[in-house]
Protein backbone atom coordinates (compact mmCIF):
# COMPACT_ATOMS: atom_id res chain seq x y z
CA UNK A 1 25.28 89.50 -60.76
CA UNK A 2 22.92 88.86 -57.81
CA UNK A 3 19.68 87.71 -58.16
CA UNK A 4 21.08 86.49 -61.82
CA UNK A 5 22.25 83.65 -60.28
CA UNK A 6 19.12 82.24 -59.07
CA UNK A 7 18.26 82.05 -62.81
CA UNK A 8 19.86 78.54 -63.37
CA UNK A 9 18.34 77.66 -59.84
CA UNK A 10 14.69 78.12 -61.21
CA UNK A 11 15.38 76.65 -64.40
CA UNK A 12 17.35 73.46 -62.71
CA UNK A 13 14.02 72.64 -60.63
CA UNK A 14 11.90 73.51 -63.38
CA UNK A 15 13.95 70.58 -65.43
CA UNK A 16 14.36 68.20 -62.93
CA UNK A 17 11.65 68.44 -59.65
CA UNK A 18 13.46 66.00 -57.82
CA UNK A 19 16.25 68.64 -56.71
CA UNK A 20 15.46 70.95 -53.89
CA UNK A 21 14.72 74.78 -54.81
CA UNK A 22 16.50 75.92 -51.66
CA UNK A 23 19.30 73.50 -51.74
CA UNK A 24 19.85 75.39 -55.59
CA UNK A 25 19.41 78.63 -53.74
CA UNK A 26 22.17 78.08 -51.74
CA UNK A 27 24.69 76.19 -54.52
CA UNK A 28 23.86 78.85 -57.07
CA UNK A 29 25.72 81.67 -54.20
CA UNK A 30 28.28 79.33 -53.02
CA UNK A 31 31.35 81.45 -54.34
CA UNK A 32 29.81 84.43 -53.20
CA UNK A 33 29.14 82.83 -49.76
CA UNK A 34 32.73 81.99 -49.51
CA UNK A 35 33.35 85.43 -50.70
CA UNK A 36 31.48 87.24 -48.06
CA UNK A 37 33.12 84.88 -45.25
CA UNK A 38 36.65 85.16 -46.17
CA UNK A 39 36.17 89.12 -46.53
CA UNK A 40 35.21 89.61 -42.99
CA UNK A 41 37.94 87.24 -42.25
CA UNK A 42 40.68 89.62 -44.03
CA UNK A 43 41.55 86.72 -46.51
CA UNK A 44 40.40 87.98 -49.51
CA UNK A 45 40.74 91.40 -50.51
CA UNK A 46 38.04 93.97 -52.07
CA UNK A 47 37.62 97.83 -52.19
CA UNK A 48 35.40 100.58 -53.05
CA UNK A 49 35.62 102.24 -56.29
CA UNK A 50 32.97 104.84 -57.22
CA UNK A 51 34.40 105.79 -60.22
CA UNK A 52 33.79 102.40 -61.40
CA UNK A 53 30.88 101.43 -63.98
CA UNK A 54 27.73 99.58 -62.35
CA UNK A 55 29.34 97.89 -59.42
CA UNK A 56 31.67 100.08 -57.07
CA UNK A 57 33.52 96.74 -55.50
CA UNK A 58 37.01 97.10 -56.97
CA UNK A 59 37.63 92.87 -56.73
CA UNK A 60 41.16 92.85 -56.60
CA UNK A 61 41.76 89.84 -54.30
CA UNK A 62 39.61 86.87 -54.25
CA UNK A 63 41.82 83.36 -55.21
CA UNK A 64 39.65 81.19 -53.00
CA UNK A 65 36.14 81.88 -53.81
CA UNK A 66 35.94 82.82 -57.45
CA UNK A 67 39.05 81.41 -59.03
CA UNK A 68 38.25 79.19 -62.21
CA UNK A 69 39.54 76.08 -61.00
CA UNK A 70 38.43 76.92 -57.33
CA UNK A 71 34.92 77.12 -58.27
CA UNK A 72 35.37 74.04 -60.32
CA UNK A 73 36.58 72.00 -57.51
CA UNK A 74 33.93 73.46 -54.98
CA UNK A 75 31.25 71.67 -57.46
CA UNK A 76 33.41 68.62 -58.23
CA UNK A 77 33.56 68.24 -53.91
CA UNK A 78 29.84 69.19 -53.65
CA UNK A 79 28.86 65.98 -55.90
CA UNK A 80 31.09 64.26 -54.22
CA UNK A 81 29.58 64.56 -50.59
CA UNK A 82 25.91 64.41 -51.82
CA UNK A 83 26.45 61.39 -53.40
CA UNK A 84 26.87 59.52 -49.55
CA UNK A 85 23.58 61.09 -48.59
CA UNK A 86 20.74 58.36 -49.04
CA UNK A 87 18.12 60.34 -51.51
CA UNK A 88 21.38 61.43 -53.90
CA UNK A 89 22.04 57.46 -53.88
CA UNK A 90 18.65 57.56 -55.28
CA UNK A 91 18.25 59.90 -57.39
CA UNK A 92 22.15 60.45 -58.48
CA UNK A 93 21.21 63.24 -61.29
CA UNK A 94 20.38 65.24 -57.91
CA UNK A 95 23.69 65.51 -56.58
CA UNK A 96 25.58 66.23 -60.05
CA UNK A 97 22.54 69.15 -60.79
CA UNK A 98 23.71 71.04 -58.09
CA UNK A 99 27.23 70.19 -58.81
CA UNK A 100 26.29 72.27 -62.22
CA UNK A 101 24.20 74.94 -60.35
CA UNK A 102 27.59 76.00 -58.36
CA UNK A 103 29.73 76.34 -61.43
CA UNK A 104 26.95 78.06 -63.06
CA UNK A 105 28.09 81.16 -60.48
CA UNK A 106 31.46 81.48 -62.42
CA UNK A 107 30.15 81.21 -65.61
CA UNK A 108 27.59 84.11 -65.22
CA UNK A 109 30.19 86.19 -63.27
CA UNK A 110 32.37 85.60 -66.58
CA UNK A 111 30.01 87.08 -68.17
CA UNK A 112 29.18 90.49 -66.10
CA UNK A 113 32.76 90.90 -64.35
CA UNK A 114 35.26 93.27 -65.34
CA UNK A 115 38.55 90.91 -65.69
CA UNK A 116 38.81 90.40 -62.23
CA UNK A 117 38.15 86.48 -62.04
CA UNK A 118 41.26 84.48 -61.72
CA UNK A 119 41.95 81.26 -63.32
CA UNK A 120 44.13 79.81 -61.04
CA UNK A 121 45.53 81.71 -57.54
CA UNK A 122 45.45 85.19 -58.11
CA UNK A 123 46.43 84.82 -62.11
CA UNK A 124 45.11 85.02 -65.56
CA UNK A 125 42.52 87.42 -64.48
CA UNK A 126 38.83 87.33 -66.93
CA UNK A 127 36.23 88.49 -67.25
CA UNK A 128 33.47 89.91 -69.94
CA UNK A 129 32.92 93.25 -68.61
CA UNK A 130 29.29 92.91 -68.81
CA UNK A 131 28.99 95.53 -65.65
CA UNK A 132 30.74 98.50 -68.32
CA UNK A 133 27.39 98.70 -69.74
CA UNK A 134 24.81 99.15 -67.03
CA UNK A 135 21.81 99.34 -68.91
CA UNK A 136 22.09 95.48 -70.77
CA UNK A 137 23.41 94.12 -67.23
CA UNK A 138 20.01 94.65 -65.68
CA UNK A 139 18.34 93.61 -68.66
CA UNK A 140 20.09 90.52 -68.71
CA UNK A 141 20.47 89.75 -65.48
CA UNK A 142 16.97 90.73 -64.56
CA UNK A 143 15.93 88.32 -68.25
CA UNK A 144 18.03 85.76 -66.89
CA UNK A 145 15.99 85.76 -63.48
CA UNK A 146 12.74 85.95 -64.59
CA UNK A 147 13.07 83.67 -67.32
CA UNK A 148 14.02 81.46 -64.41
CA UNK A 149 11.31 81.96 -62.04
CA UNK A 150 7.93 81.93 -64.36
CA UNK A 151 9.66 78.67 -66.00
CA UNK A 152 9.92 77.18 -62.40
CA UNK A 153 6.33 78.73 -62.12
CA UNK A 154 4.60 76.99 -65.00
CA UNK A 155 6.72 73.54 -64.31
CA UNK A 156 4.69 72.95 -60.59
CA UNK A 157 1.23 74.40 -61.85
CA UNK A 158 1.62 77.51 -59.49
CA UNK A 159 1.83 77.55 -55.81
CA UNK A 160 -1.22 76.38 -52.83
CA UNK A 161 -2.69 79.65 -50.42
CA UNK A 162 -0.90 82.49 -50.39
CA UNK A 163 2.64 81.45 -51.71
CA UNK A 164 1.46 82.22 -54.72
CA UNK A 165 1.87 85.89 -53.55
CA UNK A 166 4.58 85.32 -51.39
CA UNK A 167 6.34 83.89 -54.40
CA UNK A 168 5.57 86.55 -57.38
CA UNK A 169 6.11 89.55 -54.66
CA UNK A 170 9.83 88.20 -53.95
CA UNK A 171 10.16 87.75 -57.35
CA UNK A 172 8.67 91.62 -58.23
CA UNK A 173 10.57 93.63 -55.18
CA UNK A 174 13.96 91.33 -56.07
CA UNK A 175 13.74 92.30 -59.52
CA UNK A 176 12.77 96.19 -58.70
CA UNK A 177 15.67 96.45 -56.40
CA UNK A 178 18.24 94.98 -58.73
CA UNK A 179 17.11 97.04 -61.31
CA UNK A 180 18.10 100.12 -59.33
CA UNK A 181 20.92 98.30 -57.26
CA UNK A 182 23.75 100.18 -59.46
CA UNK A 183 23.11 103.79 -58.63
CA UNK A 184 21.78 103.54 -55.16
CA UNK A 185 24.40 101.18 -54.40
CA UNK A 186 27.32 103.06 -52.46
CA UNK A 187 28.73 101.01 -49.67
CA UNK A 188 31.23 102.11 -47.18
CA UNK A 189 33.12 99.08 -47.42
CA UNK A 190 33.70 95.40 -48.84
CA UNK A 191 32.70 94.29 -44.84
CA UNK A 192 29.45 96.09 -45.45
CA UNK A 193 28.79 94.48 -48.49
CA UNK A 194 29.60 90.77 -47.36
CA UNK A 195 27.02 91.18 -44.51
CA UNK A 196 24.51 92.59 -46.41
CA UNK A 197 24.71 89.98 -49.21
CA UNK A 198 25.14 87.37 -46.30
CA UNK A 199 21.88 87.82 -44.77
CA UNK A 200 20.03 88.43 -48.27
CA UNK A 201 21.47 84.77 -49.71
CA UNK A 202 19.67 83.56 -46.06
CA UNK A 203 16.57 85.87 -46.36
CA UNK A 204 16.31 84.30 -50.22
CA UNK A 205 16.84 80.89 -49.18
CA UNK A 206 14.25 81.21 -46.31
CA UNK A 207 11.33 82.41 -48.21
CA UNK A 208 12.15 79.87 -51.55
CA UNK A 209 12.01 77.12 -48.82
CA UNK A 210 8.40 77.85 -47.38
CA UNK A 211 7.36 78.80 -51.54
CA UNK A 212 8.65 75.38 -52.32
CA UNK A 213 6.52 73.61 -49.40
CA UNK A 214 3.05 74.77 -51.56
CA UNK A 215 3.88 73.76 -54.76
CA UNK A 216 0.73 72.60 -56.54
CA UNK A 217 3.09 69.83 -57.65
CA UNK A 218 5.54 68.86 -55.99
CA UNK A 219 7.78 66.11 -57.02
């Protein structure tokens, strides 16, 4: 999944206004952040398949940023080092909601990866298989998103000016390029494909951040 993911962001803020859109933006991509970076640094291993189903990344080496426990103990450290920033002493449910939102990566990539995931090193590899069947992985990852976003949408009354538009065109040209991601998608390499989902997690995050500044209602 990509913009999958940012389901559980949208419907964590819609739930609980006190936690920061973007800060969910970024937790929900944290494996996958970790993924692009140790990629370009050679650590973990990936290669292209176009014979495969969906997805053309063959995933046959990533222990660091999507093993079971891993991803577990990303979120468990994540809570952990919110909880000495002042507002998370606040508001503790913050710190533990995006905790949630980074595990909620594996548990979606469970559901659309062949068995590639690891439990623990580079072992006990899982994995749904969701991708096999390319027609219900955009429908539920796109469901999953949108779901997500006119939730969020309803929970702050809409958005002030013209975030509003900002926000429902990101939303439309996200879900319109997803949709078609599978076939166009043909990458020359892993590298290629860390970048480009690199600067698209900071694109994402960018654009949620000045959305979230005109929320009718903010928290």
């Amino acid at each position: 999944m990509l913009i999958g993911h940012y389901g559980p962001a949208f419907i964590i803020k819609a739930i609980d206004k006190r936690v920061p859109l973007w800060g969910l933006f970024i937790a929900v991509q944290v494996p996958d952040i970790i993924w692009g970076i140790l990629i370009l640094l050679g650590v973990e291993k990936a290669n292209i398949d176009s014979t495969l189903i969906s997805n053309p990344l063959d995933l046959s080496y990533m222990p660091y940023s999507h093993g079971l426990i891993s991803t577990l103990c990303y979120s468990l450290v994540i809570v952990g080092l919110l909880s000495f920033l002042p507002y998370c002493r606040k508001h503790k449910e913050v710190a533990w909601w995006i905790g949630a939102a980074v595990f909620s990566h594996w548990l979606l990539d469970f559901l659309s990866h062949r068995p590639d995931l690891p439990v623990w090193g580079n072992t006990m590899k899982i994995g749904l298989g969701l991708w096999n069947y390319p027609t219900w992985a955009v429908v539920i990852e796109v469901g999953i998103y949108v779901i997500g976003a006119v939730w969020y949408a309803l929970a702050v009354h809409g958005f002030k000016r013209r975030a509003g538009l900002l926000f429902w065109g990101f939303i439309i040209v996200s879900v319109v390029a997803s949709s078609f991601r599978g076939e166009a998608m043909s990458p020359s390499s892993a590298s290629l494909v860390a970048v480009s989902a690199l600067v698209f997690y900071a694109v994402a995050t960018t654009i949620i951040y000045i959305i979230e500044q005109n929320e009718r209602e903010p928290y």
